[in-house]
C-alpha atoms as a PDB file:
ATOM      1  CA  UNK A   1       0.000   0.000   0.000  1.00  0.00           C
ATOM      2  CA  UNK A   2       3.091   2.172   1.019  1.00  0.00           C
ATOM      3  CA  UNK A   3       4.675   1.787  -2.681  1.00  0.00           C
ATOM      4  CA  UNK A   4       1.118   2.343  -4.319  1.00  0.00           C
ATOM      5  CA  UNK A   5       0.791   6.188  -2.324  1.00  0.00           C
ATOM      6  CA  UNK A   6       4.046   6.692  -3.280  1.00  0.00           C
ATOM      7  CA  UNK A   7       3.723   6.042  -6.749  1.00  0.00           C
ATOM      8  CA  UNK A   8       0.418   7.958  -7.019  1.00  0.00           C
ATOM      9  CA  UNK A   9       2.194  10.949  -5.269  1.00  0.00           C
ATOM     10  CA  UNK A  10       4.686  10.612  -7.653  1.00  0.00           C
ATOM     11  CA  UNK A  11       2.553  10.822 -10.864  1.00  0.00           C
ATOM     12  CA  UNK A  12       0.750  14.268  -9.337  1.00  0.00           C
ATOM     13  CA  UNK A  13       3.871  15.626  -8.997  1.00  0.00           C
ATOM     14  CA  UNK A  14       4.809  14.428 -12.676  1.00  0.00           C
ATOM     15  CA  UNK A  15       1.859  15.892 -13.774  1.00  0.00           C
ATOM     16  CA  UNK A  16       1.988  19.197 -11.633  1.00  0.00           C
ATOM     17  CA  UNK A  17       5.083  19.729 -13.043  1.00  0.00           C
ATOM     18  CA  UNK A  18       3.907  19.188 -16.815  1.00  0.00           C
ATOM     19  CA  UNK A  19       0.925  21.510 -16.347  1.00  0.00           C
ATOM     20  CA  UNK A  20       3.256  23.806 -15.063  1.00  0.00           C
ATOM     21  CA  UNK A  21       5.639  23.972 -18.087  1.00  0.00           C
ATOM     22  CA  UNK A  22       2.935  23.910 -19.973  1.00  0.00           C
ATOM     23  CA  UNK A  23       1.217  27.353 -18.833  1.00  0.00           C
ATOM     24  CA  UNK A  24       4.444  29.261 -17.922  1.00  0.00           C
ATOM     25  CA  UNK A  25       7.353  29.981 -21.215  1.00  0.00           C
ATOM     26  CA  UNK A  26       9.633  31.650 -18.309  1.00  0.00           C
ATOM     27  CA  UNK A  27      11.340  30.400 -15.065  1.00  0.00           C
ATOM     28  CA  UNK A  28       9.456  32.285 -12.366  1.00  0.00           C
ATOM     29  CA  UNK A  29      12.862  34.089 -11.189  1.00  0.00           C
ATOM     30  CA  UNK A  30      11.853  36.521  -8.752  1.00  0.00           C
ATOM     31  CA  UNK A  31       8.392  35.283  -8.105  1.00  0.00           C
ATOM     32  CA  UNK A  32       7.131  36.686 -11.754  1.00  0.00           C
ATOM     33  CA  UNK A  33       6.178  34.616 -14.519  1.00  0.00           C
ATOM     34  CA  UNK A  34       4.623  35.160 -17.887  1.00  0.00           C
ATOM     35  CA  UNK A  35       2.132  32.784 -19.084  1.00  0.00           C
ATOM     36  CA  UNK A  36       2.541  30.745 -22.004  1.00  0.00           C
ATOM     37  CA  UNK A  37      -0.868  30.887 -23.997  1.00  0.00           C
ATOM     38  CA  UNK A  38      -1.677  34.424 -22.445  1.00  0.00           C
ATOM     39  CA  UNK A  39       1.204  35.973 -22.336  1.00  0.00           C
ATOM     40  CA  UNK A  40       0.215  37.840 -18.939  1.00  0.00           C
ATOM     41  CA  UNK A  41       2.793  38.881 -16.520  1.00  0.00           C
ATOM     42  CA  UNK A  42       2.213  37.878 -13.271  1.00  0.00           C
ATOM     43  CA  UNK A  43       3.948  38.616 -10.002  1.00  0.00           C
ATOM     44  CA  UNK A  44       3.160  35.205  -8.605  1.00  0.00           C
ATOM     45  CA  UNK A  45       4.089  36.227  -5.130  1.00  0.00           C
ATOM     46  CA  UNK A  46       1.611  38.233  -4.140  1.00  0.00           C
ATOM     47  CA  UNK A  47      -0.520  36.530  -7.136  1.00  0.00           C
ATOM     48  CA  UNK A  48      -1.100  39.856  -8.782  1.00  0.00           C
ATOM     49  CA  UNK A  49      -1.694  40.417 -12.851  1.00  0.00           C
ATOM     50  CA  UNK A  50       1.163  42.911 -13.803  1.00  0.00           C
ATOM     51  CA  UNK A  51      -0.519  43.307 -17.270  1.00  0.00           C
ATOM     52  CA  UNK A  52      -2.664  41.147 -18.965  1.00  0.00           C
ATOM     53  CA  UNK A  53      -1.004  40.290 -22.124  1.00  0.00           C
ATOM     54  CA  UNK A  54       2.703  41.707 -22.916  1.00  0.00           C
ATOM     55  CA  UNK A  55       4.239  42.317 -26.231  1.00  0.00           C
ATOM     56  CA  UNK A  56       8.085  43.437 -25.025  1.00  0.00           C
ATOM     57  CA  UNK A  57       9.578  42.602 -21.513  1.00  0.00           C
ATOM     58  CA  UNK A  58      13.339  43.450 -20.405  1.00  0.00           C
ATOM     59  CA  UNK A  59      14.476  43.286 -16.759  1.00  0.00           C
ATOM     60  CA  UNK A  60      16.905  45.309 -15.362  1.00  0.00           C
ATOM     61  CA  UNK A  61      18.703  43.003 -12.664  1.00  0.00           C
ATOM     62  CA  UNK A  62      20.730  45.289 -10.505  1.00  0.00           C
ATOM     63  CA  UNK A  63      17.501  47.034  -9.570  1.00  0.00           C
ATOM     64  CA  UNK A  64      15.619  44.263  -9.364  1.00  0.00           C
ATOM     65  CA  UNK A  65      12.573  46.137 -12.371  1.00  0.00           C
ATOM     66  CA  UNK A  66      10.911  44.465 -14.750  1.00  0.00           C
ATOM     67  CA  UNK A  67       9.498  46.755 -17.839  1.00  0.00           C
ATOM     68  CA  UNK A  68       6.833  45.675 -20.008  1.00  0.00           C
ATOM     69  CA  UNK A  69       4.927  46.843 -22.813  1.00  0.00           C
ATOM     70  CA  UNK A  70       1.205  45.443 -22.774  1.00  0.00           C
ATOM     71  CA  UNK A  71      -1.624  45.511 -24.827  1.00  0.00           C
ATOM     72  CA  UNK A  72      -2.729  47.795 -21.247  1.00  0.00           C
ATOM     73  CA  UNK A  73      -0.032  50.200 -21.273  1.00  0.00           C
ATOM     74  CA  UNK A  74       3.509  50.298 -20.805  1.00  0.00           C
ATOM     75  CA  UNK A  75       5.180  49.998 -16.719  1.00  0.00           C
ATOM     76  CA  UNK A  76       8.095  49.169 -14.720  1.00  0.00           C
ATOM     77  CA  UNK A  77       7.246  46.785 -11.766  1.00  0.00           C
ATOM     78  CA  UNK A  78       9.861  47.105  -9.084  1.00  0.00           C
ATOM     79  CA  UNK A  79       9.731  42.983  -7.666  1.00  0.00           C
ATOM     80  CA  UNK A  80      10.794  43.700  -4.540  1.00  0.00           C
ATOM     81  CA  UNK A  81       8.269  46.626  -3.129  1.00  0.00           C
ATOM     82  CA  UNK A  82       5.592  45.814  -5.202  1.00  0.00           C
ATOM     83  CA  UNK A  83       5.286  48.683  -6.797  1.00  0.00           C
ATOM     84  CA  UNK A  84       4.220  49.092 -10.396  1.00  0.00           C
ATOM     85  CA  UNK A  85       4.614  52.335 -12.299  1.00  0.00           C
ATOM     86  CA  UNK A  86       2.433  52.760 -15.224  1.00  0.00           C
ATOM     87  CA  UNK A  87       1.142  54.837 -18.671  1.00  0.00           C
ATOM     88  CA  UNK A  88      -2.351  53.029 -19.149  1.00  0.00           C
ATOM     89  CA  UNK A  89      -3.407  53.117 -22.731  1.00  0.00           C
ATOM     90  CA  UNK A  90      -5.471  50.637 -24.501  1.00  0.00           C
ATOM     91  CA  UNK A  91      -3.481  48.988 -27.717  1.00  0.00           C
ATOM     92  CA  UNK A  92      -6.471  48.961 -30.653  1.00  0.00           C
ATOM     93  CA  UNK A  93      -7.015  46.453 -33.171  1.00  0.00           C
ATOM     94  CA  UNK A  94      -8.251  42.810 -33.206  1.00  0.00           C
ATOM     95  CA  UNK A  95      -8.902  41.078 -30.148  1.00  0.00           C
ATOM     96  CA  UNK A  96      -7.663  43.856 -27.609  1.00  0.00           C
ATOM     97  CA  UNK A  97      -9.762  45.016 -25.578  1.00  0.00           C
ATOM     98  CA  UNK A  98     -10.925  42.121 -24.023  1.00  0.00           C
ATOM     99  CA  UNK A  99      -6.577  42.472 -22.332  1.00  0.00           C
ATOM    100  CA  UNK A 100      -7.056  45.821 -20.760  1.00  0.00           C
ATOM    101  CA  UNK A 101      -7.162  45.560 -16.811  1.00  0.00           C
ATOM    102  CA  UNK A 102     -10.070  46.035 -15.220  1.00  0.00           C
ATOM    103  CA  UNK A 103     -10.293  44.650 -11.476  1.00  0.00           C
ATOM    104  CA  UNK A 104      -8.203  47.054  -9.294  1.00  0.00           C
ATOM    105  CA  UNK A 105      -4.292  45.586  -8.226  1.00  0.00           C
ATOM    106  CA  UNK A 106      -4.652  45.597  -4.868  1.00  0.00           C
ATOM    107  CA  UNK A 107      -1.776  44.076  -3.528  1.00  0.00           C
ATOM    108  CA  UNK A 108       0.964  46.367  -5.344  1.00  0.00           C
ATOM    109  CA  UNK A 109       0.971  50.041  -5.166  1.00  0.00           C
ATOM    110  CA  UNK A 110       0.480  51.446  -8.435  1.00  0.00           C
ATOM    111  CA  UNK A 111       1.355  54.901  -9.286  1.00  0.00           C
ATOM    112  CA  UNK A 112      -0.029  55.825 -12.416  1.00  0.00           C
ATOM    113  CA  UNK A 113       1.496  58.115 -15.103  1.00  0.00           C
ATOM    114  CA  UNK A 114      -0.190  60.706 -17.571  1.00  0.00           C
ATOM    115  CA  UNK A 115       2.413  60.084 -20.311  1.00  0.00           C
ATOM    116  CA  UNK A 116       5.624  58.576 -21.060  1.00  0.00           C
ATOM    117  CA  UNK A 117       7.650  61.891 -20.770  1.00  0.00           C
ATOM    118  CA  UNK A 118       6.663  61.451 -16.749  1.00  0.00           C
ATOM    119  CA  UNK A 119       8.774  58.379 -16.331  1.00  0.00           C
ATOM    120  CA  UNK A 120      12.710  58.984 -15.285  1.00  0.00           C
ATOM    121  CA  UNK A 121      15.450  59.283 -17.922  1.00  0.00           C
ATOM    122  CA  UNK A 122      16.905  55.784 -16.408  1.00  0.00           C
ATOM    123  CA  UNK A 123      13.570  54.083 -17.449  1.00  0.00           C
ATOM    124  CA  UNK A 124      13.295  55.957 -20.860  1.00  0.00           C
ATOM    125  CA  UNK A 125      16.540  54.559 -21.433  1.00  0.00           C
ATOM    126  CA  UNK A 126      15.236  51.059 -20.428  1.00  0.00           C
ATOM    127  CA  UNK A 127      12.361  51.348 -22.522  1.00  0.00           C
ATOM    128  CA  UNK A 128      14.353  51.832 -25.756  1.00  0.00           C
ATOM    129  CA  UNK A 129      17.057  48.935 -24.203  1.00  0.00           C
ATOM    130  CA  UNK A 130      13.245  47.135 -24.121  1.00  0.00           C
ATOM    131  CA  UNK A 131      12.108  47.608 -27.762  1.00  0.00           C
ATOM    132  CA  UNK A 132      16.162  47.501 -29.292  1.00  0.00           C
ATOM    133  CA  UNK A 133      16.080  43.900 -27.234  1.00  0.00           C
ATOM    134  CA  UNK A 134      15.824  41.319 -30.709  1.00  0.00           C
ATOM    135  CA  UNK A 135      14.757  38.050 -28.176  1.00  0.00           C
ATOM    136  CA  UNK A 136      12.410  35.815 -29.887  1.00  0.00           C
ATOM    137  CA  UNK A 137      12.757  37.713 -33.245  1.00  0.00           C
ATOM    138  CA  UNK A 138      11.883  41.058 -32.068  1.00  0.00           C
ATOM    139  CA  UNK A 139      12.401  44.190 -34.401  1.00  0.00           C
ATOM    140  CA  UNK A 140      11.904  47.840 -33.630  1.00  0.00           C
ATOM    141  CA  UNK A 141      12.311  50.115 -36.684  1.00  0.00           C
ATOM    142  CA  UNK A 142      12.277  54.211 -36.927  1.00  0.00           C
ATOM    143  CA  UNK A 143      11.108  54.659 -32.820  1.00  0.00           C
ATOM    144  CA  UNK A 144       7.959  53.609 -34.006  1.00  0.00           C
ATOM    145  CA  UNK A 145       6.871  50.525 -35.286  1.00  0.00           C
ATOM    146  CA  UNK A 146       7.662  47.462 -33.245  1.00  0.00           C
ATOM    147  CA  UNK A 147       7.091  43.390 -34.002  1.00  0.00           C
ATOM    148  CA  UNK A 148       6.824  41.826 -30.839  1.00  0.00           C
ATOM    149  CA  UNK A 149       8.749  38.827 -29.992  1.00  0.00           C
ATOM    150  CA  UNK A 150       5.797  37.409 -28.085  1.00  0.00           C
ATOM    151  CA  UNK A 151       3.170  38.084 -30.585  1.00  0.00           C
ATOM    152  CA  UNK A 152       2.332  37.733 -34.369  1.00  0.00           C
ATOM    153  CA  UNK A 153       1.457  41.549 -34.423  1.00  0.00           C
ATOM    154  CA  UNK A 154       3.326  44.454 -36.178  1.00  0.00           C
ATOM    155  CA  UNK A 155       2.525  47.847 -33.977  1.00  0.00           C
ATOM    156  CA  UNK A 156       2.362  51.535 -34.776  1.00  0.00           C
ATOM    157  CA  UNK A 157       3.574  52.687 -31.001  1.00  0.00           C
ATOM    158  CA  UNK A 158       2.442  56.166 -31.795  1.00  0.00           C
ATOM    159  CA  UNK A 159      -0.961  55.524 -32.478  1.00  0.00           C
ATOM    160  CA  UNK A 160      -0.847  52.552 -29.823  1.00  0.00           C
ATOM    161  CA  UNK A 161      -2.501  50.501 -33.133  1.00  0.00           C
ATOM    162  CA  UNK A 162      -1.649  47.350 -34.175  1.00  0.00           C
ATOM    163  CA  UNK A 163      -1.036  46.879 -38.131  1.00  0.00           C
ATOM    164  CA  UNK A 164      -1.595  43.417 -38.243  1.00  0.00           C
ATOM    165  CA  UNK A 165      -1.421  40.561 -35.827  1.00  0.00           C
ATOM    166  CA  UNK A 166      -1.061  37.802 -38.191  1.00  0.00           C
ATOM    167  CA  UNK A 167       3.249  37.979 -39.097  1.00  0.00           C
ATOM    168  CA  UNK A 168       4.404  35.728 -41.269  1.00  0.00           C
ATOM    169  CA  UNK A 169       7.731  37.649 -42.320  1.00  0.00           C
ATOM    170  CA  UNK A 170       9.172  40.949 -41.887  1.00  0.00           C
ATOM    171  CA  UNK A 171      12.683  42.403 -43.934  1.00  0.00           C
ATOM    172  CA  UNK A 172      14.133  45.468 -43.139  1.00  0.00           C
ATOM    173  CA  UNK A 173      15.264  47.153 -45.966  1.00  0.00           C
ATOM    174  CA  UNK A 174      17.095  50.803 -46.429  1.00  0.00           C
ATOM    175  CA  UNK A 175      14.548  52.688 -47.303  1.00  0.00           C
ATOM    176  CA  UNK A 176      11.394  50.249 -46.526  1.00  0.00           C
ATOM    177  CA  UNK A 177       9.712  47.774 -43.785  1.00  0.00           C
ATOM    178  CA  UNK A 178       8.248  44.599 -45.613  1.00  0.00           C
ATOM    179  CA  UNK A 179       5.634  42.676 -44.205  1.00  0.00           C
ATOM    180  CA  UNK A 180       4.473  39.445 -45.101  1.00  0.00           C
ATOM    181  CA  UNK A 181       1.077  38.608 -43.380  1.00  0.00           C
ATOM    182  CA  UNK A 182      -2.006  35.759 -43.900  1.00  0.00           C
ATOM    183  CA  UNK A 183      -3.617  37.448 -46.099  1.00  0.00           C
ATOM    184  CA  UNK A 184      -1.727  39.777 -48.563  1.00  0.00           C
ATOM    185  CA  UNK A 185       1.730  42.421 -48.057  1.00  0.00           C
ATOM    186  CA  UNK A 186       2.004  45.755 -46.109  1.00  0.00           C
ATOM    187  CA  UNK A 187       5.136  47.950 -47.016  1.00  0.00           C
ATOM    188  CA  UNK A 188       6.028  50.845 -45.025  1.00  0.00           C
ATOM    189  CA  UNK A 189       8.328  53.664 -46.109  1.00  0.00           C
ATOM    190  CA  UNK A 190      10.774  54.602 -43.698  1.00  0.00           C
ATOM    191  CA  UNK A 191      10.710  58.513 -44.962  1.00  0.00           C
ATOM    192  CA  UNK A 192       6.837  59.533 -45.286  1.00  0.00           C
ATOM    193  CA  UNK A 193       5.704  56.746 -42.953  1.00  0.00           C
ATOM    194  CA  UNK A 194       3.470  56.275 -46.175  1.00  0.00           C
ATOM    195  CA  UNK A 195       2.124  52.504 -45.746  1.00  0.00           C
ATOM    196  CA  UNK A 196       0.523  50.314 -48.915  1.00  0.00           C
ATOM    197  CA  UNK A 197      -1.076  47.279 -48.228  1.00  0.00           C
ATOM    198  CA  UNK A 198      -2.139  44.459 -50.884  1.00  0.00           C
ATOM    199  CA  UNK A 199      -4.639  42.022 -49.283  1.00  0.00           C
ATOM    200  CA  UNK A 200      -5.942  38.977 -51.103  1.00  0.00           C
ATOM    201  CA  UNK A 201      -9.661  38.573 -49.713  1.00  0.00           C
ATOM    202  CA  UNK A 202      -9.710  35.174 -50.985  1.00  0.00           C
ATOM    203  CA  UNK A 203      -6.938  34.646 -48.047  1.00  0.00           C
ATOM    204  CA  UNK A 204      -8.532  36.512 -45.702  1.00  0.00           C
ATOM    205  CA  UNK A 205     -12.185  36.931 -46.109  1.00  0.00           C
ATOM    206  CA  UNK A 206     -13.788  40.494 -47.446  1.00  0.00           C
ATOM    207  CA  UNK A 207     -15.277  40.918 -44.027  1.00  0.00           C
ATOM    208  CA  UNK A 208     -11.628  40.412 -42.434  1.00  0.00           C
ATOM    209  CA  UNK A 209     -10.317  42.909 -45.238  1.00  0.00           C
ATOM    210  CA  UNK A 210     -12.858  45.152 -44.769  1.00  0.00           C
ATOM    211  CA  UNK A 211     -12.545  45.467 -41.512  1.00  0.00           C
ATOM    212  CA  UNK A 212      -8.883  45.622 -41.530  1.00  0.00           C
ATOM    213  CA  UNK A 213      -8.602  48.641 -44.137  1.00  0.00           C
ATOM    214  CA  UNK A 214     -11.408  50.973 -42.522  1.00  0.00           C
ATOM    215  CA  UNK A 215      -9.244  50.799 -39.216  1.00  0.00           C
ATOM    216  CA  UNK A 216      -6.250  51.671 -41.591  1.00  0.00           C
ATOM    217  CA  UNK A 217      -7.835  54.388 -43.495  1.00  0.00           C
ATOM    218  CA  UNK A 218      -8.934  56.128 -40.444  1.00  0.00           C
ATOM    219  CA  UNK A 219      -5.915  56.440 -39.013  1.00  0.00           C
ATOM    220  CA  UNK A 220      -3.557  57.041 -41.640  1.00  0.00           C
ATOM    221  CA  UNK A 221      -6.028  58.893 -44.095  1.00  0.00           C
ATOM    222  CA  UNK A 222      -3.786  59.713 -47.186  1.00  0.00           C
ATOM    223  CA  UNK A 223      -0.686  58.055 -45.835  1.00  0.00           C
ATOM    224  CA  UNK A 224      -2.610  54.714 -47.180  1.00  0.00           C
ATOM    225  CA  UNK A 225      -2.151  53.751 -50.511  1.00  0.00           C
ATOM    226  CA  UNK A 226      -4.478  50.477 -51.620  1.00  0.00           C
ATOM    227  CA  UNK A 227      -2.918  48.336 -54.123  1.00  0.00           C
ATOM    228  CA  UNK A 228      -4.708  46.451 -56.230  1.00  0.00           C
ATOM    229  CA  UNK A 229      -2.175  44.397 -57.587  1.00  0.00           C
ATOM    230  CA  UNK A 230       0.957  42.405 -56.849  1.00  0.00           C
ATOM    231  CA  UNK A 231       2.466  44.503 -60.075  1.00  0.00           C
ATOM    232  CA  UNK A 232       2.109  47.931 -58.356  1.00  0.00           C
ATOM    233  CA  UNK A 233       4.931  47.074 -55.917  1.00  0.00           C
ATOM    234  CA  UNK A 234       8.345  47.306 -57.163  1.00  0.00           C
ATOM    235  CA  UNK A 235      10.150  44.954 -58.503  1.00  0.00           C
ATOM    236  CA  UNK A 236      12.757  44.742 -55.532  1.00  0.00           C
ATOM    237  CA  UNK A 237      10.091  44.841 -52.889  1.00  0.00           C
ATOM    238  CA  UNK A 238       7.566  42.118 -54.410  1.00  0.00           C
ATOM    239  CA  UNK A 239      10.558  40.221 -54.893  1.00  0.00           C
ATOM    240  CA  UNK A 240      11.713  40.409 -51.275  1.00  0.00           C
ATOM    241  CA  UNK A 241       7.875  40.032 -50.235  1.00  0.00           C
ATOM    242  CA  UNK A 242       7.565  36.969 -52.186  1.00  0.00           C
ATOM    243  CA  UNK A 243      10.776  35.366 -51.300  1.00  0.00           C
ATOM    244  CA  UNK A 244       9.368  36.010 -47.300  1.00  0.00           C
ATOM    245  CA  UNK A 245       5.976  33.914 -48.224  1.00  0.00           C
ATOM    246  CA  UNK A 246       7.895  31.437 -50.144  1.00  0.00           C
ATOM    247  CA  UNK A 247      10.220  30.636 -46.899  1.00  0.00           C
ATOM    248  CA  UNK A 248       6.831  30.612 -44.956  1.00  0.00           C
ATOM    249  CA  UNK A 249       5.095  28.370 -46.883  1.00  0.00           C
ATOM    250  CA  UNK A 250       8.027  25.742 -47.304  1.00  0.00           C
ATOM    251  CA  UNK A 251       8.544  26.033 -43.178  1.00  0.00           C
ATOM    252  CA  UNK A 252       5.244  24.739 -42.804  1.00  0.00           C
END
């Protein structure tokens, strides 16, 4: 009977273990964690949400601060007071708001910010050392538009708007930001910020391209050229584009 308890105790903690690995990508070291499926960052100490879904994380170990950029704002969570600093702001696009924090944080202090200018010049620097960070295949281009290493999505950070949360393939070119997605290319000029898109509905559904392209045009207004065609993109760039669909396509 002794051997059969122990062997049943065993298998939970087999199993405990495996759910474990399961739900969290990162080691909880320092009591926060970041949830596999979710992506939420958790300070599992006090068993508090951080933010709800994250799309760039960096931690700056002498000081013991974790900053994030979230789908609910952008922070820095100092692990061992418990005390989060934070710019709320709701990232828009698909599938967002449903990430924004609602129920109060009640066992962290939380002292909210107006803007990002109201944050110290050591975690402005720690910010950008956040976005420049290229773990997991992330890319920040021009101070502005940012493909998160946790997420499929492409991001305008000034408009706090996501371009597209379906990446396939992104190049970086000298003058240009190619982006391969489900359904059809975006290319974004480095200079104007001008951004064309070509999407194939048959890909992605006119509803989905609809939808997609009225959120575009009313933010960007004239800076949004619609192509109708593969041959109004230059021959470089639809080269490039192509080649990024074709290395898709033959990983999977």
């Amino acid at each position: 009977m002794k051997k059969v308890c122990a062997l049943i105790l065993l298998g939970l903690v087999i199993i405990s273990t495996v759910i474990y690995q399961y739900y969290y990508h990162d080691g909880a070291q320092n009591n926060i964690v970041i949830m596999d499926e979710s992506h939420e960052l958790v300070d599992t100490s006090i068993d508090e949400s951080i933010s709800n879904r994250i799309l760039a994380m960096y931690l700056d170990e002498p000081y013991y601060y974790y900053y994030y950029l979230g789908y609910d704002g952008i922070g820095r969570y100092d692990i061992k007071n418990h005390k989060l600093d934070v710019w709320e702001f709701t990232v828009y696009g698909d599938e967002t708001e449903q990430n924004k924090l609602y129920h109060p944080r009640s066992k962290m202090i939380v002292n909210k910010k107006n803007k990002l200018e109201d944050f110290s010049k050591m975690d402005l620097d720690n910010f950008e050392k956040m976005l420049m960070n290229s773990d997991r295949g992330a890319k920040y281009f021009n101070k502005r538009w940012y493909h998160s290493g946790y997420e499929a999505t492409f991001l305008d950070l000034d408009n706090h708007l996501i371009i597209t949360n379906d990446v396939r393939g992104v190049k970086d070119t000298a003058t240009k930001i190619l982006i391969f997605n489900v359904s059809g290319f975006i290319i974004i000029d480095k200079e104007t910020n001008d951004i064309q898109v070509y999407f194939d509905e048959s890909l992605a559904g006119k509803k989905v391209t609809d939808s997609l392209i009225a959120m575009l045009k009313y933010t960007y207004g004239d800076h949004l050229v619609l192509l109708n065609s593969l041959d109004e993109i230059g021959e470089e760039e639809r080269s490039i584009l192509l080649q990024l669909r074709d290395n898709y396509v033959s990983k999977n």
